[in-house]
C-alpha atoms as a PDB file:
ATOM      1  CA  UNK A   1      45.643  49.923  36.072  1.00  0.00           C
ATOM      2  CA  UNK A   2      48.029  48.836  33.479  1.00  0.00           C
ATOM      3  CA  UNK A   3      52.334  48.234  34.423  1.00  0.00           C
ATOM      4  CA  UNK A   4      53.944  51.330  33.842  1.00  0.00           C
ATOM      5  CA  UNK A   5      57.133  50.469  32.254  1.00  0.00           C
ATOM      6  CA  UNK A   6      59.893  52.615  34.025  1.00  0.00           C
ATOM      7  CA  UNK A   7      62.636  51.370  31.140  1.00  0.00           C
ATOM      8  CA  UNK A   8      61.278  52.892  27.831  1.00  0.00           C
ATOM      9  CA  UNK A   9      59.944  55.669  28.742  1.00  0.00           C
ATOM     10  CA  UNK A  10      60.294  58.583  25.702  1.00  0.00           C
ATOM     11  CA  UNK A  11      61.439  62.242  27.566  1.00  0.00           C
ATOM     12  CA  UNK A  12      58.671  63.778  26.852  1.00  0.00           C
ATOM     13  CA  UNK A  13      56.726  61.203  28.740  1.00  0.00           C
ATOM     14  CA  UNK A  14      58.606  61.099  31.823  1.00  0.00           C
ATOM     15  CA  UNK A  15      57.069  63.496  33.622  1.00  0.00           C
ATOM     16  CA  UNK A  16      53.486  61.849  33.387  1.00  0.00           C
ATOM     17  CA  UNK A  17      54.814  58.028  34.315  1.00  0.00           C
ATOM     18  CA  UNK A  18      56.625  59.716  37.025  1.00  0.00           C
ATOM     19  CA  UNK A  19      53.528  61.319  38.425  1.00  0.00           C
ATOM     20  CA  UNK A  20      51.691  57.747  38.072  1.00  0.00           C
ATOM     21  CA  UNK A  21      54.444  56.207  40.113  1.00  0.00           C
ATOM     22  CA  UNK A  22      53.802  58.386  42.673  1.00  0.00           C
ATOM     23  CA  UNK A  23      50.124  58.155  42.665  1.00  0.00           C
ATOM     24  CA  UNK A  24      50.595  54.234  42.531  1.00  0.00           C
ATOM     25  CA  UNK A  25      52.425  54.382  45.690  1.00  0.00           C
ATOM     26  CA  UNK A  26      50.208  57.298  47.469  1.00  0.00           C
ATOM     27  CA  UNK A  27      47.304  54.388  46.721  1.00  0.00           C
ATOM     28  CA  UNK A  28      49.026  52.103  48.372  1.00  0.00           C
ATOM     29  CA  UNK A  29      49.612  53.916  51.494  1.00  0.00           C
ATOM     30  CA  UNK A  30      45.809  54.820  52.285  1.00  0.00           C
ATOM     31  CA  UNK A  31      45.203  51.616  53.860  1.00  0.00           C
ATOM     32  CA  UNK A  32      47.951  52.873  56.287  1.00  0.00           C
ATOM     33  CA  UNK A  33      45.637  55.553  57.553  1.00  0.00           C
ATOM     34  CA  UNK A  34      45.577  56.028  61.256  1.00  0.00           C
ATOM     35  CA  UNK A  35      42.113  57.894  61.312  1.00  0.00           C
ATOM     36  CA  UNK A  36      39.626  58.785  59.202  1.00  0.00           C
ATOM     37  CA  UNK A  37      40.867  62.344  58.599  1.00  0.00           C
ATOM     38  CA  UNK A  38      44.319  61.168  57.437  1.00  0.00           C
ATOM     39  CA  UNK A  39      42.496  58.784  54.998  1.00  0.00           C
ATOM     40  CA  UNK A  40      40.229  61.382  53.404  1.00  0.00           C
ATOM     41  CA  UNK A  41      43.577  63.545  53.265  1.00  0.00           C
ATOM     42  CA  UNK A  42      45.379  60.559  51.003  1.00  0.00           C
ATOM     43  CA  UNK A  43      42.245  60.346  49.177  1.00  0.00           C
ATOM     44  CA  UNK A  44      42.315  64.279  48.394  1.00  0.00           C
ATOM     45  CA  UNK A  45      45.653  64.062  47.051  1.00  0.00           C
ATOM     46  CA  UNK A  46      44.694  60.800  45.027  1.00  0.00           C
ATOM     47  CA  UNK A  47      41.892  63.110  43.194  1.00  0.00           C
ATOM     48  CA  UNK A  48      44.345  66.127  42.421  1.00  0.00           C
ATOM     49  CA  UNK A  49      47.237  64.116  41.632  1.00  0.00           C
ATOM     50  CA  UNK A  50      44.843  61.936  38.895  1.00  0.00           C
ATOM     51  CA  UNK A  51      43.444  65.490  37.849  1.00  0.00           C
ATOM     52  CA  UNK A  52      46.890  66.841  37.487  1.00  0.00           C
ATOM     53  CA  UNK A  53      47.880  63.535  35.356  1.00  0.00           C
ATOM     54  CA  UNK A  54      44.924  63.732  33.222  1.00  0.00           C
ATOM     55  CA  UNK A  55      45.858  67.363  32.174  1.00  0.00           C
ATOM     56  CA  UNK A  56      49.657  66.638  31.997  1.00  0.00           C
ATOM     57  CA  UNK A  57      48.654  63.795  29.416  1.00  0.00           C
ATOM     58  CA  UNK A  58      45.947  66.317  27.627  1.00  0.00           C
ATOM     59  CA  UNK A  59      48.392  69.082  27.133  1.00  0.00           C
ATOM     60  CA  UNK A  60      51.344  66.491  26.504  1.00  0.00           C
ATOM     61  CA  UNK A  61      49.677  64.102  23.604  1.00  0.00           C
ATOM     62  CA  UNK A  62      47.616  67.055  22.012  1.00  0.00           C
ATOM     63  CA  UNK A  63      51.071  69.009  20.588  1.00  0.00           C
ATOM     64  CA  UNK A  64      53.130  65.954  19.781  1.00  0.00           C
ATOM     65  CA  UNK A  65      56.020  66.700  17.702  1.00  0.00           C
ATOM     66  CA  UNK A  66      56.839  64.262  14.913  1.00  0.00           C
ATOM     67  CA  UNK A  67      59.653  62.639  16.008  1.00  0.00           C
ATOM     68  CA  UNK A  68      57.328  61.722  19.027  1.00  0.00           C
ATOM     69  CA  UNK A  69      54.881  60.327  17.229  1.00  0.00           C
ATOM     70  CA  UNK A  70      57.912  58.218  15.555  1.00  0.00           C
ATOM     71  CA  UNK A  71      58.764  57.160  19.452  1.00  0.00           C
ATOM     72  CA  UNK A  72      55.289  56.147  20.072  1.00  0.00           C
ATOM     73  CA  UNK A  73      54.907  54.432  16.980  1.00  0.00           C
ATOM     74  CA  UNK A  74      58.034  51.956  17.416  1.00  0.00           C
ATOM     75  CA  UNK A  75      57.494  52.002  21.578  1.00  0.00           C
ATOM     76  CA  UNK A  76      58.567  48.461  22.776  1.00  0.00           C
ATOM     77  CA  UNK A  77      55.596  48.192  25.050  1.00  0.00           C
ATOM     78  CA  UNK A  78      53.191  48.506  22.214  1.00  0.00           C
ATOM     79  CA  UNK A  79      50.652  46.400  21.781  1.00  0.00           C
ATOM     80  CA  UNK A  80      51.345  43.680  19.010  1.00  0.00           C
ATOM     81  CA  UNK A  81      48.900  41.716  16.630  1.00  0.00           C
ATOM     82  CA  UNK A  82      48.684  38.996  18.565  1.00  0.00           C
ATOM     83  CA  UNK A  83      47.033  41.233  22.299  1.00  0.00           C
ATOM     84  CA  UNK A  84      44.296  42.640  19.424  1.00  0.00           C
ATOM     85  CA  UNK A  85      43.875  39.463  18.398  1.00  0.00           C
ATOM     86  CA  UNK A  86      43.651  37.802  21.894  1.00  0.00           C
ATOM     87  CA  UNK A  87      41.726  40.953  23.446  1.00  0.00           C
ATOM     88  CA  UNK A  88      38.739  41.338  20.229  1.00  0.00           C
ATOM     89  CA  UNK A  89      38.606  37.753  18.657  1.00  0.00           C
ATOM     90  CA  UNK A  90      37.503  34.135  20.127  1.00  0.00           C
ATOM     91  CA  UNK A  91      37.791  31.173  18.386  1.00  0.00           C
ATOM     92  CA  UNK A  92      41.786  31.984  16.787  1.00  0.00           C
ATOM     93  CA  UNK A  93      42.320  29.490  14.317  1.00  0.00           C
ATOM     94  CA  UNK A  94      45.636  29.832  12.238  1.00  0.00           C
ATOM     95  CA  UNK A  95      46.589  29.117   8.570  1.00  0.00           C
ATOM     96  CA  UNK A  96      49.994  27.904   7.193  1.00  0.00           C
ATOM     97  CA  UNK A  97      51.923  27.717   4.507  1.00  0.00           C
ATOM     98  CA  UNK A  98      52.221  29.681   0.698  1.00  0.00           C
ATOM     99  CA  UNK A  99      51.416  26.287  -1.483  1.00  0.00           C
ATOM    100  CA  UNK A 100      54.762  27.297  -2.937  1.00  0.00           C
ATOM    101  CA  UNK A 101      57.766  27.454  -0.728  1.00  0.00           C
ATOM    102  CA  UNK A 102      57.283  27.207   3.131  1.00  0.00           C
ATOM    103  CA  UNK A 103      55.500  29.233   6.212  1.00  0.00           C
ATOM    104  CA  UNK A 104      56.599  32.769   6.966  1.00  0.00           C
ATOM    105  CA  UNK A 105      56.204  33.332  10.830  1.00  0.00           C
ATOM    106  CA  UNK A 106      56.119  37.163  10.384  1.00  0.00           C
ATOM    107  CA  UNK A 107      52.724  37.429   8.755  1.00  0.00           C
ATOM    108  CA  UNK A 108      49.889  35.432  10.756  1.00  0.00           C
ATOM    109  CA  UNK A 109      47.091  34.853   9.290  1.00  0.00           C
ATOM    110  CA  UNK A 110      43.555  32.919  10.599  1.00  0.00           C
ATOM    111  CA  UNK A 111      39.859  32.600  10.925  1.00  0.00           C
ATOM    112  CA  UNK A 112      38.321  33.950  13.902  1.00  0.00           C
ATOM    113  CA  UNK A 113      35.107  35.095  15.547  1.00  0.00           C
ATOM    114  CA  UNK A 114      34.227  38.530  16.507  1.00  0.00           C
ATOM    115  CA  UNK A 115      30.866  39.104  18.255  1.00  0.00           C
ATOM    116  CA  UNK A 116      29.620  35.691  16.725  1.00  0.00           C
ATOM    117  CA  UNK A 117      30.502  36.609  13.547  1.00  0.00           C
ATOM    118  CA  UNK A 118      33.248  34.494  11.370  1.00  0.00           C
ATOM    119  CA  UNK A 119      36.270  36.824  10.090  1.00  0.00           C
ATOM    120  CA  UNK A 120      39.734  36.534   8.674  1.00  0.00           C
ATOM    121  CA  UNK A 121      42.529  37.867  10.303  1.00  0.00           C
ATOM    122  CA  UNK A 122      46.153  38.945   8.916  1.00  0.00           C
ATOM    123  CA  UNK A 123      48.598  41.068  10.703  1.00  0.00           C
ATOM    124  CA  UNK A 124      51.961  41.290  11.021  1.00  0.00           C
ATOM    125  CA  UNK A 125      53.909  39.107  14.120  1.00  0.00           C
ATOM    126  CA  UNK A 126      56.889  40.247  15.104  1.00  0.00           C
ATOM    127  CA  UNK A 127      57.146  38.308  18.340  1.00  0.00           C
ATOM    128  CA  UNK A 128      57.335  39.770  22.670  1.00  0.00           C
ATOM    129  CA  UNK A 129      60.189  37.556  23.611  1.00  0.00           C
ATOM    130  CA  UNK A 130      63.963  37.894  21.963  1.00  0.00           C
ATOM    131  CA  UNK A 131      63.178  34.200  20.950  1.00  0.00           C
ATOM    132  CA  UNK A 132      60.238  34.994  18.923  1.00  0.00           C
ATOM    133  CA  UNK A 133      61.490  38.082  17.407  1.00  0.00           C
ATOM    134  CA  UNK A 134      64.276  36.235  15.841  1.00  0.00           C
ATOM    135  CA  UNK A 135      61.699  33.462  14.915  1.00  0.00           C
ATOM    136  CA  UNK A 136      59.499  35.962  13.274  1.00  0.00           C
ATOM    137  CA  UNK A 137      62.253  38.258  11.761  1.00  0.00           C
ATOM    138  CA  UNK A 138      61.432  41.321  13.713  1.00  0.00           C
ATOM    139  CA  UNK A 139      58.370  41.014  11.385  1.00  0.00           C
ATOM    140  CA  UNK A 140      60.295  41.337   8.121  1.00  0.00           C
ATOM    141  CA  UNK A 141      58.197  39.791   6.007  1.00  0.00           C
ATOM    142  CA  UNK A 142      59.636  37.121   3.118  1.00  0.00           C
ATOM    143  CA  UNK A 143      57.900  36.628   0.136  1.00  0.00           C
ATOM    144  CA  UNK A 144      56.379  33.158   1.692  1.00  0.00           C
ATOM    145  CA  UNK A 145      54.500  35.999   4.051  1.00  0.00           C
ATOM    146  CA  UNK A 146      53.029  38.374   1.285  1.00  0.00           C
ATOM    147  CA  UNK A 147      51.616  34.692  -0.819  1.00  0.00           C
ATOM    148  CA  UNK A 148      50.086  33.032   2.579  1.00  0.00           C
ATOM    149  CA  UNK A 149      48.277  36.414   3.250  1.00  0.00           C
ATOM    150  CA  UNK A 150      47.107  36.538  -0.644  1.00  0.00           C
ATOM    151  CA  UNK A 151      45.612  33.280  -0.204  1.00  0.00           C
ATOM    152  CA  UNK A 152      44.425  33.372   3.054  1.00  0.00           C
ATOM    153  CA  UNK A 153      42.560  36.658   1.463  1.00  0.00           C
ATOM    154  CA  UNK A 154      41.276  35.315  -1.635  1.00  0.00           C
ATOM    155  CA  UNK A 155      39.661  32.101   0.584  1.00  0.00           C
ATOM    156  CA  UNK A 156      37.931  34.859   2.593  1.00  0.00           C
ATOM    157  CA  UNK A 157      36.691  36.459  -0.615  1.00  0.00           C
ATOM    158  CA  UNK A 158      35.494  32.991  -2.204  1.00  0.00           C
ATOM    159  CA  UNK A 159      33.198  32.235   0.920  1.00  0.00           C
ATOM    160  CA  UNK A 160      32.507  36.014   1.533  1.00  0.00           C
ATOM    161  CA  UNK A 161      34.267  36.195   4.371  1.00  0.00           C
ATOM    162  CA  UNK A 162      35.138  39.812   6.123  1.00  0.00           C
ATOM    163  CA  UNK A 163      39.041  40.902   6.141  1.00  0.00           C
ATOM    164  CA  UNK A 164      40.201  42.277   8.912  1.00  0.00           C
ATOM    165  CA  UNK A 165      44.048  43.185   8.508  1.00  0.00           C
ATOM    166  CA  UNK A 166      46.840  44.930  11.045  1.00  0.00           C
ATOM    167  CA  UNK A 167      49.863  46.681   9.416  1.00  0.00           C
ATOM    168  CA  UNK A 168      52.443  46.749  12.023  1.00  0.00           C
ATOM    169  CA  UNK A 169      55.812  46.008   9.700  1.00  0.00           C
ATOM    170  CA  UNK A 170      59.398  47.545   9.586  1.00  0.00           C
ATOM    171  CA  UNK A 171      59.051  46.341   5.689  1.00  0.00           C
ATOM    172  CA  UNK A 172      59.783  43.172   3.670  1.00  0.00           C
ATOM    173  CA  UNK A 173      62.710  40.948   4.583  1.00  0.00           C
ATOM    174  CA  UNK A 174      65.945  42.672   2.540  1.00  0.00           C
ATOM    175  CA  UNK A 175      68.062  39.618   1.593  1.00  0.00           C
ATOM    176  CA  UNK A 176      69.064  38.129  -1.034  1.00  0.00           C
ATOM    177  CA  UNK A 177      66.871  34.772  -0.644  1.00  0.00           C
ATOM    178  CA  UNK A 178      63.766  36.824  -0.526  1.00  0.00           C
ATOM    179  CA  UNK A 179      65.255  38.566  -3.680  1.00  0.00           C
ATOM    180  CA  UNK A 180      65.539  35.403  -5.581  1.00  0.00           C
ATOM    181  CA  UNK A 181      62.124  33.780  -4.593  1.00  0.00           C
ATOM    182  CA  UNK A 182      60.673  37.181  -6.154  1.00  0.00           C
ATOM    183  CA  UNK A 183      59.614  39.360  -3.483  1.00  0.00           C
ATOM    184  CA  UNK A 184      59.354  42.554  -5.404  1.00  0.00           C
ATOM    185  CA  UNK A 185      56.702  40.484  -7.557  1.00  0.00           C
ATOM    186  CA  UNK A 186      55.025  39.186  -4.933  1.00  0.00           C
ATOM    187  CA  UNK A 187      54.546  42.623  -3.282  1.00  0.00           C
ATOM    188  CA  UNK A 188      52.977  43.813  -6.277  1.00  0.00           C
ATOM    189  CA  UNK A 189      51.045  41.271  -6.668  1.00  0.00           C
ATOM    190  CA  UNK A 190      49.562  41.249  -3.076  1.00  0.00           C
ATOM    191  CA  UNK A 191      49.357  44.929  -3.305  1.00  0.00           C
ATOM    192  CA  UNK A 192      47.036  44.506  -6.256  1.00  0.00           C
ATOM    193  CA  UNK A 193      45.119  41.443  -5.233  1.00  0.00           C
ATOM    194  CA  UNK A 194      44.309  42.827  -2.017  1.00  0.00           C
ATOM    195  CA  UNK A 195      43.134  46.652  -3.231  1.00  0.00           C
ATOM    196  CA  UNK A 196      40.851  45.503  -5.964  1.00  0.00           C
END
């Protein structure tokens, strides 16, 4: 069973990770079980209380109101581009650089295999730790970003390589830097590179 993460929980959701941190600790106590009735008792209550969380979470996540969807969206505890990469790819190797300016650490980009097959991956990194959130800039992308995935997608295309991309971003970087190296341009550009 996955951490349940008892900091950011949205309201709405409270009420289910409350009931899982109760049936967390009822699991815990079964092995406490003087007899074999008591035991079957604390294994009774296991089965309702999972039934009771599986409906909660039905009835809860099938009438979401937008603003909730906006809170699961942007949910710290989310999974990032780099657990789909770990959890669905072997072999992660990672390309650098625009040929023009530098590396942008918010957009990732890099062969890999999936089920024996060779792909491309490019997502958007915005980093677990405070450390490399500030390294990746919260995954505002720079223009540096948007070139290294247009190239890293136009090798892919040369040597017929499948494109597997993850759109996870806040938007591009919105200083004045990224301005003057042209990243309204380079959007474009990417934008109509990558869609044909």
């Amino acid at each position: 069973m996955a951490t349940i993460d008892k900091i950011n929980v949205p309201d709405f959701e409270r009420p289910i990770v409350e009931l899982e941190l109760a049936l967390e600790e009822l699991r815990n106590t079964v092995h406490l079980a003087r007899t074999d009735e008591e035991r079957e008792a604390k294994e009774e209550q296991i089965a309702d209380l999972s039934k009771q969380i599986d409906r909660m979470i039905d009835q809860t996540f099938s009438s979401l109101k937008p603003w909730q969807i906006v809170q699961l969206a942007r949910h710290p505890s989310r999974p990032l581009f780099t657990d789909h990469v770990q959890n669905i790819a072997d072999d992660w190797l990672e390309l650098y650089g625009d040929r023009a300016y530098g590396d942008d650490p918010a957009i990732a980009c890099g062969y890999a295999s999936i089920d024996g097959r060779k792909v491309m991956i490019v997502g958007n990194r915005k980093g677990k730790t405070l450390a490399e959130r500030v390294k990746c800039n919260f995954g505002c992308a720079h223009p540096e970003g948007y070139r290294k995935a247009m190239l890293k997608t136009q090798l892919a295309e040369k040597t017929g390589t499948p494109i597997i991309t993850f759109i996870n971003t806040p938007g591009a970087y919105p200083g004045v830097g990224a301005e003057e190296r042209g990243q309204s341009m380079v959007i474009a550009e990417s934008i109509r590179n990558m869609t044909g």
